[in-house]
C-alpha atoms as a PDB file:
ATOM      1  CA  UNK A   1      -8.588  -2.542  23.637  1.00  0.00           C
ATOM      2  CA  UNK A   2      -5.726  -4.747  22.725  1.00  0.00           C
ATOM      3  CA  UNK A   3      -2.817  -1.949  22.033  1.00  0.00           C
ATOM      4  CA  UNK A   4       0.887  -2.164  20.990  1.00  0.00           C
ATOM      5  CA  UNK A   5       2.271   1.468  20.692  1.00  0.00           C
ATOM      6  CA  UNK A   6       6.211   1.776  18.862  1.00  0.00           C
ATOM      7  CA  UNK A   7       9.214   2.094  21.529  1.00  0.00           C
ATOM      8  CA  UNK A   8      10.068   5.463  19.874  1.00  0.00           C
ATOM      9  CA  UNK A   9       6.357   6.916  20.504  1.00  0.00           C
ATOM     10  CA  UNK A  10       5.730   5.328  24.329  1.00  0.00           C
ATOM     11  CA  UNK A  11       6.219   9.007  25.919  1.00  0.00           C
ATOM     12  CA  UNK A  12       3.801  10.076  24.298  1.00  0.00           C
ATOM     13  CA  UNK A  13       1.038   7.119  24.736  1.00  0.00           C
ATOM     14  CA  UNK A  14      -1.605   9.077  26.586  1.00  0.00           C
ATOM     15  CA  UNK A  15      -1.351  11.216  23.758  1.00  0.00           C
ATOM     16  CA  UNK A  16      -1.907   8.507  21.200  1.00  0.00           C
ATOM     17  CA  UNK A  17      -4.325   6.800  23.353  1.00  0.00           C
ATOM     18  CA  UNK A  18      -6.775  10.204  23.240  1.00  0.00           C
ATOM     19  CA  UNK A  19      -6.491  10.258  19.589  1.00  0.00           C
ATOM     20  CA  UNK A  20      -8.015   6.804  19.004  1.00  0.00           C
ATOM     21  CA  UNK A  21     -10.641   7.066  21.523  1.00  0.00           C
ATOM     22  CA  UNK A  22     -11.680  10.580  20.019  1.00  0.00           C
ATOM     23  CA  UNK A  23     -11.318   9.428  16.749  1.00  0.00           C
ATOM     24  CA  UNK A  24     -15.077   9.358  15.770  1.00  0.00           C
ATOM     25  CA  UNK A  25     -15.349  12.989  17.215  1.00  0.00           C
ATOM     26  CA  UNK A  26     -11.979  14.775  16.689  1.00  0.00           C
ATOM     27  CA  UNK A  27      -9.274  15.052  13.250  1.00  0.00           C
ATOM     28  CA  UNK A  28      -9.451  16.072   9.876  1.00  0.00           C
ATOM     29  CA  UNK A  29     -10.892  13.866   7.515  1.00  0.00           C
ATOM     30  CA  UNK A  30      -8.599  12.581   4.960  1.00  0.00           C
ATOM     31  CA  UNK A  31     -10.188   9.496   3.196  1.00  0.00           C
ATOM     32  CA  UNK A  32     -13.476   8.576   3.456  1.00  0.00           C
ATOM     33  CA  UNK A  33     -13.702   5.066   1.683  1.00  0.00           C
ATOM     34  CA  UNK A  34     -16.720   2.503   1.703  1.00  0.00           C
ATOM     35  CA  UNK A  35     -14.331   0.217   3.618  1.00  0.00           C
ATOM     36  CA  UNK A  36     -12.307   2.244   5.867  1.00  0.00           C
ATOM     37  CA  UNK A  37     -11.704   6.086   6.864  1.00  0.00           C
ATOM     38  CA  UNK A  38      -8.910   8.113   7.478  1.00  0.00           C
ATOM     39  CA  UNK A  39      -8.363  11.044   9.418  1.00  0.00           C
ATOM     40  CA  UNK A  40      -5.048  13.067  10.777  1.00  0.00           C
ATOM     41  CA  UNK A  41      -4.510  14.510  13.664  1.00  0.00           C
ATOM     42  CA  UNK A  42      -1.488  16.093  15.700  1.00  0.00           C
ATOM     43  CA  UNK A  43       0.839  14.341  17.476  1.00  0.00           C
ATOM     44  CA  UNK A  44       3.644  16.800  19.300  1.00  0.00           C
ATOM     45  CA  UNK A  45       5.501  17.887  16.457  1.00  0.00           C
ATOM     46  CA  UNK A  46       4.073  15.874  13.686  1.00  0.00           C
ATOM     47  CA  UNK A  47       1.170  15.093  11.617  1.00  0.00           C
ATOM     48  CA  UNK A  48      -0.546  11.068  11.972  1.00  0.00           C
ATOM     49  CA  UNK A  49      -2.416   9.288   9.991  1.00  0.00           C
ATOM     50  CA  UNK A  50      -4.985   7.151  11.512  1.00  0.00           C
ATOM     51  CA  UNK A  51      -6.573   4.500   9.465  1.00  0.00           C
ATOM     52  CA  UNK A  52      -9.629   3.121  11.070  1.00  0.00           C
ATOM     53  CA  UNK A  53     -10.445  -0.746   9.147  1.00  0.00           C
ATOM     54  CA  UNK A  54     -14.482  -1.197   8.885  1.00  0.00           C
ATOM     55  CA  UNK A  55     -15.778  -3.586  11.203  1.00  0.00           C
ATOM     56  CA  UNK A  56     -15.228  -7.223  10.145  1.00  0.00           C
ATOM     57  CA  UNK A  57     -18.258  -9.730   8.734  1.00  0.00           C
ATOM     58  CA  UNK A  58     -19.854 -12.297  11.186  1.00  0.00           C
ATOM     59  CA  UNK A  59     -17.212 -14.725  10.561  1.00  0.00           C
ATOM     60  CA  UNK A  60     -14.260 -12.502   9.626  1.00  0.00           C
ATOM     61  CA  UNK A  61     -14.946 -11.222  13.064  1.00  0.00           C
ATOM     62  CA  UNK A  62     -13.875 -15.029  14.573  1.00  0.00           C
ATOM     63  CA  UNK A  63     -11.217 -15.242  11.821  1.00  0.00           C
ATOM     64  CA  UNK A  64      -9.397 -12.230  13.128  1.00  0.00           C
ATOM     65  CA  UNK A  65     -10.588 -12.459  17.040  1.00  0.00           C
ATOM     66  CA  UNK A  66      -8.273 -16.141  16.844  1.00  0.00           C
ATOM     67  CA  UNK A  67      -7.048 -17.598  13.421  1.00  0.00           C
ATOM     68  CA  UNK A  68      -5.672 -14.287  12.086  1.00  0.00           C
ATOM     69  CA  UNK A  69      -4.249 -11.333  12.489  1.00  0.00           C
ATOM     70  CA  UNK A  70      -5.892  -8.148  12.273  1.00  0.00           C
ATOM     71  CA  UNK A  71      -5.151  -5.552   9.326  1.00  0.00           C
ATOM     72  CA  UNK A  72      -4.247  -3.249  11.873  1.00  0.00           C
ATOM     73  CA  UNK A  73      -1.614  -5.521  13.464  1.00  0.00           C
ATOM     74  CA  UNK A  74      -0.204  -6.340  10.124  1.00  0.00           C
ATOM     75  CA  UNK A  75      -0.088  -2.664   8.795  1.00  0.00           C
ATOM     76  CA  UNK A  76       2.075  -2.269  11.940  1.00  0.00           C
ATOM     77  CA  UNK A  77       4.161  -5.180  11.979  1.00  0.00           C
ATOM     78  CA  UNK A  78       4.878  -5.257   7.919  1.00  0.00           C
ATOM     79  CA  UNK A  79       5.795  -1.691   8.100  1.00  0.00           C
ATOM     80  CA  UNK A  80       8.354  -2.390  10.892  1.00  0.00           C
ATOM     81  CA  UNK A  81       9.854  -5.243   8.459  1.00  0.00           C
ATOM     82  CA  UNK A  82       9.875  -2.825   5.453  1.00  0.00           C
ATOM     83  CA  UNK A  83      11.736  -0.240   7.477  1.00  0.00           C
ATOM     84  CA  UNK A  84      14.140  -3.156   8.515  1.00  0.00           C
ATOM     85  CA  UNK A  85      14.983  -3.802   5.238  1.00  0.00           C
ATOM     86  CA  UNK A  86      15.740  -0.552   3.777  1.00  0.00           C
ATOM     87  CA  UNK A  87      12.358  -0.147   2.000  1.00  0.00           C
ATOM     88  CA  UNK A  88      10.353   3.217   2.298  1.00  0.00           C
ATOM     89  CA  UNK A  89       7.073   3.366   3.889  1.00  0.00           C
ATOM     90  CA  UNK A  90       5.612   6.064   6.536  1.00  0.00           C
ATOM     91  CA  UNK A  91       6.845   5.467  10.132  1.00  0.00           C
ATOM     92  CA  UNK A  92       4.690   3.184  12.164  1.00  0.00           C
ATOM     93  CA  UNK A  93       3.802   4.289  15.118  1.00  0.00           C
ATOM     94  CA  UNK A  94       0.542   1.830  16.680  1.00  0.00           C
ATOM     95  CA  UNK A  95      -2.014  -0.086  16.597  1.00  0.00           C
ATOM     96  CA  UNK A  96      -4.916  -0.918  18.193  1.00  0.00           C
ATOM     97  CA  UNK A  97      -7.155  -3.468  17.904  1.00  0.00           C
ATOM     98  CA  UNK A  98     -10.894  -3.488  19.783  1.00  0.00           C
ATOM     99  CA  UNK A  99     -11.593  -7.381  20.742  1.00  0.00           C
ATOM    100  CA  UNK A 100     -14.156  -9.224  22.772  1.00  0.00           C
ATOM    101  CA  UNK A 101     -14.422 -12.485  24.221  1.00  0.00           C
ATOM    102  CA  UNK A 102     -15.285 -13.934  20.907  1.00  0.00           C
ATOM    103  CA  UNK A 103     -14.638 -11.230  17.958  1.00  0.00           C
ATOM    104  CA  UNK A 104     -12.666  -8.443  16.540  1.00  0.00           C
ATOM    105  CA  UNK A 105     -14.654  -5.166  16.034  1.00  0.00           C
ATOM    106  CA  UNK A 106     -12.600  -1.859  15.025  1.00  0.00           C
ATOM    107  CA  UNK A 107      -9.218  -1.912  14.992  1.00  0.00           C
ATOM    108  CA  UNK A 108      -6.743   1.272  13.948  1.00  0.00           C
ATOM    109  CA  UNK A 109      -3.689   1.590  12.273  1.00  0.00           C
ATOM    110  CA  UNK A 110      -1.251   4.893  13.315  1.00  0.00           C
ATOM    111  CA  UNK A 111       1.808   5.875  11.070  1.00  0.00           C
ATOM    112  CA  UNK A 112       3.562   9.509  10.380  1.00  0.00           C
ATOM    113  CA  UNK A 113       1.502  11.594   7.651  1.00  0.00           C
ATOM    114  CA  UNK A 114       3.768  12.264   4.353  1.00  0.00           C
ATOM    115  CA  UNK A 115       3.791  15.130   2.470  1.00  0.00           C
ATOM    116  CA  UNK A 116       5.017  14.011  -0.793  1.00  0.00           C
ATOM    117  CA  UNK A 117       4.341  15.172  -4.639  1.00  0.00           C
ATOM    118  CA  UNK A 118       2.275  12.261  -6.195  1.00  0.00           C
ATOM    119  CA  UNK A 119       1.341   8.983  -6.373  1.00  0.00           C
ATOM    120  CA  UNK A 120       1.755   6.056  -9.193  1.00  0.00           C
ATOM    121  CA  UNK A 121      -1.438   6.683  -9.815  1.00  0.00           C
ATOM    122  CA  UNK A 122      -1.124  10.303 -11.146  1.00  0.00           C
ATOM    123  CA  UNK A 123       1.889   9.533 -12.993  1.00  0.00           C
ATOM    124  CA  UNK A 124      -0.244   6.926 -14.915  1.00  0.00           C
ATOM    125  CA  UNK A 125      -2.889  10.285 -15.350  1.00  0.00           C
ATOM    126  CA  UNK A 126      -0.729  12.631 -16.141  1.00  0.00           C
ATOM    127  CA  UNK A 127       1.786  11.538 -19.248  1.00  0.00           C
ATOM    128  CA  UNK A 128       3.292  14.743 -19.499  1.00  0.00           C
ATOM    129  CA  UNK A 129       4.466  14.669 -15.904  1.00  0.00           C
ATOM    130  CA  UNK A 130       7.826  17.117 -14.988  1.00  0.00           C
ATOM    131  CA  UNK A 131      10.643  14.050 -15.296  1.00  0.00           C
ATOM    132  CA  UNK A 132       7.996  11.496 -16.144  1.00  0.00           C
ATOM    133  CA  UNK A 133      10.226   8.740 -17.593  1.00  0.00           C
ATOM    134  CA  UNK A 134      13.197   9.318 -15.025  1.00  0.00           C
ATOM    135  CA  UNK A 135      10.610   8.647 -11.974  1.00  0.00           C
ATOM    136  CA  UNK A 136       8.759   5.763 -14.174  1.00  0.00           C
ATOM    137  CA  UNK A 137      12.448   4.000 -14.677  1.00  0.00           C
ATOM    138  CA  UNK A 138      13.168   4.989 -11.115  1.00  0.00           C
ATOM    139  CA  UNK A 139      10.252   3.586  -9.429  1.00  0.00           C
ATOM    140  CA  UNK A 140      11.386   0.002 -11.463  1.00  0.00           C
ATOM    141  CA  UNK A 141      13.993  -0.434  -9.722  1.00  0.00           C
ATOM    142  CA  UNK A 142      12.052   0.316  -6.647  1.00  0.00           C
ATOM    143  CA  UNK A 143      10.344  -2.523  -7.510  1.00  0.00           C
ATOM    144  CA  UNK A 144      13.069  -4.527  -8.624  1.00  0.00           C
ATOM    145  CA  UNK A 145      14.709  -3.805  -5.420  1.00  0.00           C
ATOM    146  CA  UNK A 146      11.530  -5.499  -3.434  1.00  0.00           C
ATOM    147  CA  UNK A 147      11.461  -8.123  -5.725  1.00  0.00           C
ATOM    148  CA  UNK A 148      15.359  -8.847  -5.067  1.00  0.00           C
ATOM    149  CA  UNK A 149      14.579  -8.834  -1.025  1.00  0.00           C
ATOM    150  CA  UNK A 150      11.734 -11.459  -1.554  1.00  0.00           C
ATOM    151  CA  UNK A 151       9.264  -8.813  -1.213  1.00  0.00           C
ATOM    152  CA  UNK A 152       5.426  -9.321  -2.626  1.00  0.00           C
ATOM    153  CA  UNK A 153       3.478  -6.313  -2.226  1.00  0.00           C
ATOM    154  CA  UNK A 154       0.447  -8.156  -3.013  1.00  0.00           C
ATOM    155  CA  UNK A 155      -1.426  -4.355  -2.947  1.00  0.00           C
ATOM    156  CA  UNK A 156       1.050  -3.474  -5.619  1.00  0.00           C
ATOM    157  CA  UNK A 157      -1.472  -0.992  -7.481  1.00  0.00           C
ATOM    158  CA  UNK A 158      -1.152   2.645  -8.451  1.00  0.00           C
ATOM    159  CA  UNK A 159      -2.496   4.620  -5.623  1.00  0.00           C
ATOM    160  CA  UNK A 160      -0.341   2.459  -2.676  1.00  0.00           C
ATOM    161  CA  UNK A 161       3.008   4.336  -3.434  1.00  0.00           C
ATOM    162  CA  UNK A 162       3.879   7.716  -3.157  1.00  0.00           C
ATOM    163  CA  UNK A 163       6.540   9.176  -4.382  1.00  0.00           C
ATOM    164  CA  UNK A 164       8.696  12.265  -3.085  1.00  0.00           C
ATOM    165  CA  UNK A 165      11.038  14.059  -5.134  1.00  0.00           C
ATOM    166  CA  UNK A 166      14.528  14.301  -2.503  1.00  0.00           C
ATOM    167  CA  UNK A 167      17.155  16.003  -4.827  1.00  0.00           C
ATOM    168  CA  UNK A 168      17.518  16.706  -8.551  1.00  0.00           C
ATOM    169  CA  UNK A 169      16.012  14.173 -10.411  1.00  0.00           C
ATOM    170  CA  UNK A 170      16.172  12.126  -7.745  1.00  0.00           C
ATOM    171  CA  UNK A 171      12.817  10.355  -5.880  1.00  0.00           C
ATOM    172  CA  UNK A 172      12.059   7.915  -3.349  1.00  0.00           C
ATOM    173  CA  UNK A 173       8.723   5.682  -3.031  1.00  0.00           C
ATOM    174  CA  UNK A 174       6.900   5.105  -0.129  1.00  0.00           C
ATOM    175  CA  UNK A 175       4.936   1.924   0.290  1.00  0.00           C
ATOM    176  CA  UNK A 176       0.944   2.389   1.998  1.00  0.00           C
ATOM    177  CA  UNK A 177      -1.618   0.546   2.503  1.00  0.00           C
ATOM    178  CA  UNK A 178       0.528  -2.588   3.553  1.00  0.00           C
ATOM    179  CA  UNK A 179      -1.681  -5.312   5.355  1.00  0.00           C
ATOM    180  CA  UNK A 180      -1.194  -7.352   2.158  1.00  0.00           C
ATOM    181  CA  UNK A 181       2.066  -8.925   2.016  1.00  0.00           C
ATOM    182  CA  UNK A 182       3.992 -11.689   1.292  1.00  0.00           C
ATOM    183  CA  UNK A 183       7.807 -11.881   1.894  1.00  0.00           C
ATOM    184  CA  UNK A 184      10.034 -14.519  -0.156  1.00  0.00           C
ATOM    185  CA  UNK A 185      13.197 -16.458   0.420  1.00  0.00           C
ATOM    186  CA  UNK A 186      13.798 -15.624  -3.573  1.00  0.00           C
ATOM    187  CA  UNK A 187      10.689 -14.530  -5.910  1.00  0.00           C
ATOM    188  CA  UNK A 188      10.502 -16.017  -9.884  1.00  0.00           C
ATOM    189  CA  UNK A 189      10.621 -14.011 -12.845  1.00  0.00           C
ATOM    190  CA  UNK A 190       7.089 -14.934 -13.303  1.00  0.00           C
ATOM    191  CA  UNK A 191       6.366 -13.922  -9.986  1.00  0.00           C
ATOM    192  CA  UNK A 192       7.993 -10.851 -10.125  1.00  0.00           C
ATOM    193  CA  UNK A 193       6.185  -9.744 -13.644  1.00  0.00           C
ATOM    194  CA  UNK A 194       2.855 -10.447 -12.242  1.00  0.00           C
ATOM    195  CA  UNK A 195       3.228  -8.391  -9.344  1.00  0.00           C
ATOM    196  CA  UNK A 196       4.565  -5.186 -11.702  1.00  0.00           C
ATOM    197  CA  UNK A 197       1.529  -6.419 -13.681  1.00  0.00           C
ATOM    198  CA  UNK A 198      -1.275  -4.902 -11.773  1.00  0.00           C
ATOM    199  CA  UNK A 199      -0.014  -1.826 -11.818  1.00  0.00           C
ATOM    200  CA  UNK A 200      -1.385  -0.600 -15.281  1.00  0.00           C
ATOM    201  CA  UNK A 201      -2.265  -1.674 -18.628  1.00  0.00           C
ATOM    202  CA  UNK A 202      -1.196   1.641 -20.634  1.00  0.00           C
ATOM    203  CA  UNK A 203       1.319  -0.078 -23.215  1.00  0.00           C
ATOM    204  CA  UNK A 204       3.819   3.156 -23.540  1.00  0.00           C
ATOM    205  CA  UNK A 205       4.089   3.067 -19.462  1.00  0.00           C
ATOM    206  CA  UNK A 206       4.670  -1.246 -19.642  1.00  0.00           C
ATOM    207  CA  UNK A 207       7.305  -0.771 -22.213  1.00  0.00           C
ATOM    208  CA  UNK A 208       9.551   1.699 -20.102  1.00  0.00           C
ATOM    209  CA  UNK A 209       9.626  -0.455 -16.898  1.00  0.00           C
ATOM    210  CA  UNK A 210       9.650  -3.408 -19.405  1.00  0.00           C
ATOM    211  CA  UNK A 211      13.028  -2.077 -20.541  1.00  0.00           C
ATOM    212  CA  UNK A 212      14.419  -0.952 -16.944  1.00  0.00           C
ATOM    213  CA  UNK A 213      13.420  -4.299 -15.426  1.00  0.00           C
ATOM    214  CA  UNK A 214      14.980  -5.961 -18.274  1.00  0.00           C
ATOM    215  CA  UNK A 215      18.597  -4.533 -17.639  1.00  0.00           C
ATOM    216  CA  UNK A 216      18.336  -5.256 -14.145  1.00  0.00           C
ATOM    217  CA  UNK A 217      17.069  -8.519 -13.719  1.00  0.00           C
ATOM    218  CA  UNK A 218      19.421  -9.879 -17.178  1.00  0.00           C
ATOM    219  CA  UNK A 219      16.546 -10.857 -19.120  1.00  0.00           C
ATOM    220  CA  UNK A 220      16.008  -9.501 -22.220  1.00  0.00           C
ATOM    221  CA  UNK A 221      13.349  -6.511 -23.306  1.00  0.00           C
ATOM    222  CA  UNK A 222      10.984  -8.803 -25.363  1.00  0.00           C
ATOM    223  CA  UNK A 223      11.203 -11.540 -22.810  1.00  0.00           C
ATOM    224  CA  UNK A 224       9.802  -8.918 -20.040  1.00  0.00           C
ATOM    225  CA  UNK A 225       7.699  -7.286 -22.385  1.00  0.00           C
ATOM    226  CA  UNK A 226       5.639  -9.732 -23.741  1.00  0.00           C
ATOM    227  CA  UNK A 227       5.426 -11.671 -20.148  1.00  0.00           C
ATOM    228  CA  UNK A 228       4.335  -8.286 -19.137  1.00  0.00           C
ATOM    229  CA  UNK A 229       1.519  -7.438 -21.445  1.00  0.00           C
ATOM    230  CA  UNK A 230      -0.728 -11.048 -20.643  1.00  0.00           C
ATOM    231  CA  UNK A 231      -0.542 -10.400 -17.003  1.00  0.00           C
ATOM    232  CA  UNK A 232      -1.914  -6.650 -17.604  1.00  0.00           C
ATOM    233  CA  UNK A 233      -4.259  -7.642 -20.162  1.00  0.00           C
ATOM    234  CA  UNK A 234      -5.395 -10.359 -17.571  1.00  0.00           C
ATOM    235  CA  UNK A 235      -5.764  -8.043 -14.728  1.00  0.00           C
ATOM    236  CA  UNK A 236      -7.534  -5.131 -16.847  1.00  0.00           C
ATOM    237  CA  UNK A 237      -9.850  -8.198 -18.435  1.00  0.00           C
ATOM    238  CA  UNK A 238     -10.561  -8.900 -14.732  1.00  0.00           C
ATOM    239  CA  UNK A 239     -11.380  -5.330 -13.508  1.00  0.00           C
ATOM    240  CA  UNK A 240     -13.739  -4.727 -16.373  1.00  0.00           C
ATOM    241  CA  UNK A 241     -15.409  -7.950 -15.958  1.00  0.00           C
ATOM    242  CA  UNK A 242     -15.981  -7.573 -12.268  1.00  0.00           C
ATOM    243  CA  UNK A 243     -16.915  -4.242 -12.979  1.00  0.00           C
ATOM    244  CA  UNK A 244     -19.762  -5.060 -15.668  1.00  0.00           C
ATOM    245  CA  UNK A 245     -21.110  -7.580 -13.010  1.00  0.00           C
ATOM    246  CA  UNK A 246     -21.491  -5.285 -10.214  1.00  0.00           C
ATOM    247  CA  UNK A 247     -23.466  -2.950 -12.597  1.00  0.00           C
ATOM    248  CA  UNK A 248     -25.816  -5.814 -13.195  1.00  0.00           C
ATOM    249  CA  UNK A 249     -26.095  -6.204  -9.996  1.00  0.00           C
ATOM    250  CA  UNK A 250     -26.856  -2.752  -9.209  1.00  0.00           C
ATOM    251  CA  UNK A 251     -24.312  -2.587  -6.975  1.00  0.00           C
ATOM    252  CA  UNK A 252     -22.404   0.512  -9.218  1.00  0.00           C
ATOM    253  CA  UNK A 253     -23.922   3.148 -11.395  1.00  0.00           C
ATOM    254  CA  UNK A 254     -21.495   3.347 -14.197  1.00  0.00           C
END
């Protein structure tokens, strides 16, 4: 097991080492997806998450064993860079990555478990949200603020930030589910819009960041806007038409 455990967490590595080996056995199940699984567990004084990545294809497993790395090792690393740069995302505390001679089997991603009110996602559910508009206008910036440190969340979709209210009024966003990433010298405006793009097709929830986005970046509202609605319409278009195919495939129900 090829291991790399963060300089803050190394007293406690036996620790950390238990809680991957026992992970199959031991910890509270958190997310049980079709590609990976979550669990927490405790770790001294705190609560970690432990994201376990499904074993890789036939010829992922080569990709990853020596042309790539792993999802676990980039979770790890990219959070370390976010941190770096002033950008919030749990703190990363190891990974571990199961190889053999020739492949990459499981591999596990560690970071501190946050307890924080809701996600993108349920802000896009629930319109009448406590503060709705101040948290959509202040998650923008958010944004705008990756965008301006050449940041491309390529994951950039509603459930991968949570948000924590830390004052009145006030929030910060949190950045998961990071082995996605690409990081810029300087991004486009077209760049930037598509990557706020994926994020949701609801027009009333496009027109507010449209308008915040537009006031920081010094373009106008209509330019953003209108930039902003193709890219969603493309993406939604996309998710509905790979979604129609999998049904005639039989590969989902409804």
């Amino acid at each position: 097991m090829n291991k790399v455990i963060h300089p803050e967490f190394l007293h406690q590595s036996e620790e950390i080492n238990r809680i991957i080996e026992n992970f199959d056995t031991q910890g509270r199940l958190f997310v049980d997806g079709k590609r990976n699984k979550i669990k927490l567990f405790g770790l001294g004084t705190i609560t970690v998450n432990v994201k376990s990545f499904k074993i890789p294809n036939i010829v992922n497993k080569l990709v990853y064993r020596f042309f790539r790395k792993s999802k676990a090792r980039r979770s790890y690393e990219f959070a370390n860079l976010l941190l770096e740069k002033g950008i919030g995302t749990p703190q990363p505390i190891a990974y571990f990555e199961h190889r053999t001679l020739l492949s990459l089997q499981d591999s596990y991603y560690m970071s501190e478990q946050l307890v924080t009110e809701l996600t993108f996602r349920q802000l896009i559910e629930i319109p009448d949200y406590p503060e709705h508009e101040i948290i959509l206008r202040q998650f923008t910036r958010f944004t705008y603020e990756l965008h301006e440190k050449g940041i491309e969340f390529l994951d950039h979709t509603p459930g991968n930030t949570l948000i924590k209210k830390v004052g009145e009024g006030q929030y910060a966003f949190f950045l998961v589910d990071l082995n996605r990433m690409n990081f810029h010298r300087k991004m486009s405006f077209e760049e930037r819009v598509v990557n706020m793009a994926k994020l949701t097709p609801e027009i009333h929830l496009v027109e507010v960041m449209s308008d915040e986005y537009a006031k920081l970046y010094g373009k106008t509202y209509n330019e953003v806007l209108s930039l902003m609605i193709k890219h969603t319409q493309y993406f939604s278009n996309r998710f509905h038409r790979k979604r129609a195919l999998k049904r005639k495939l039989g590969l989902r129900k409804n």
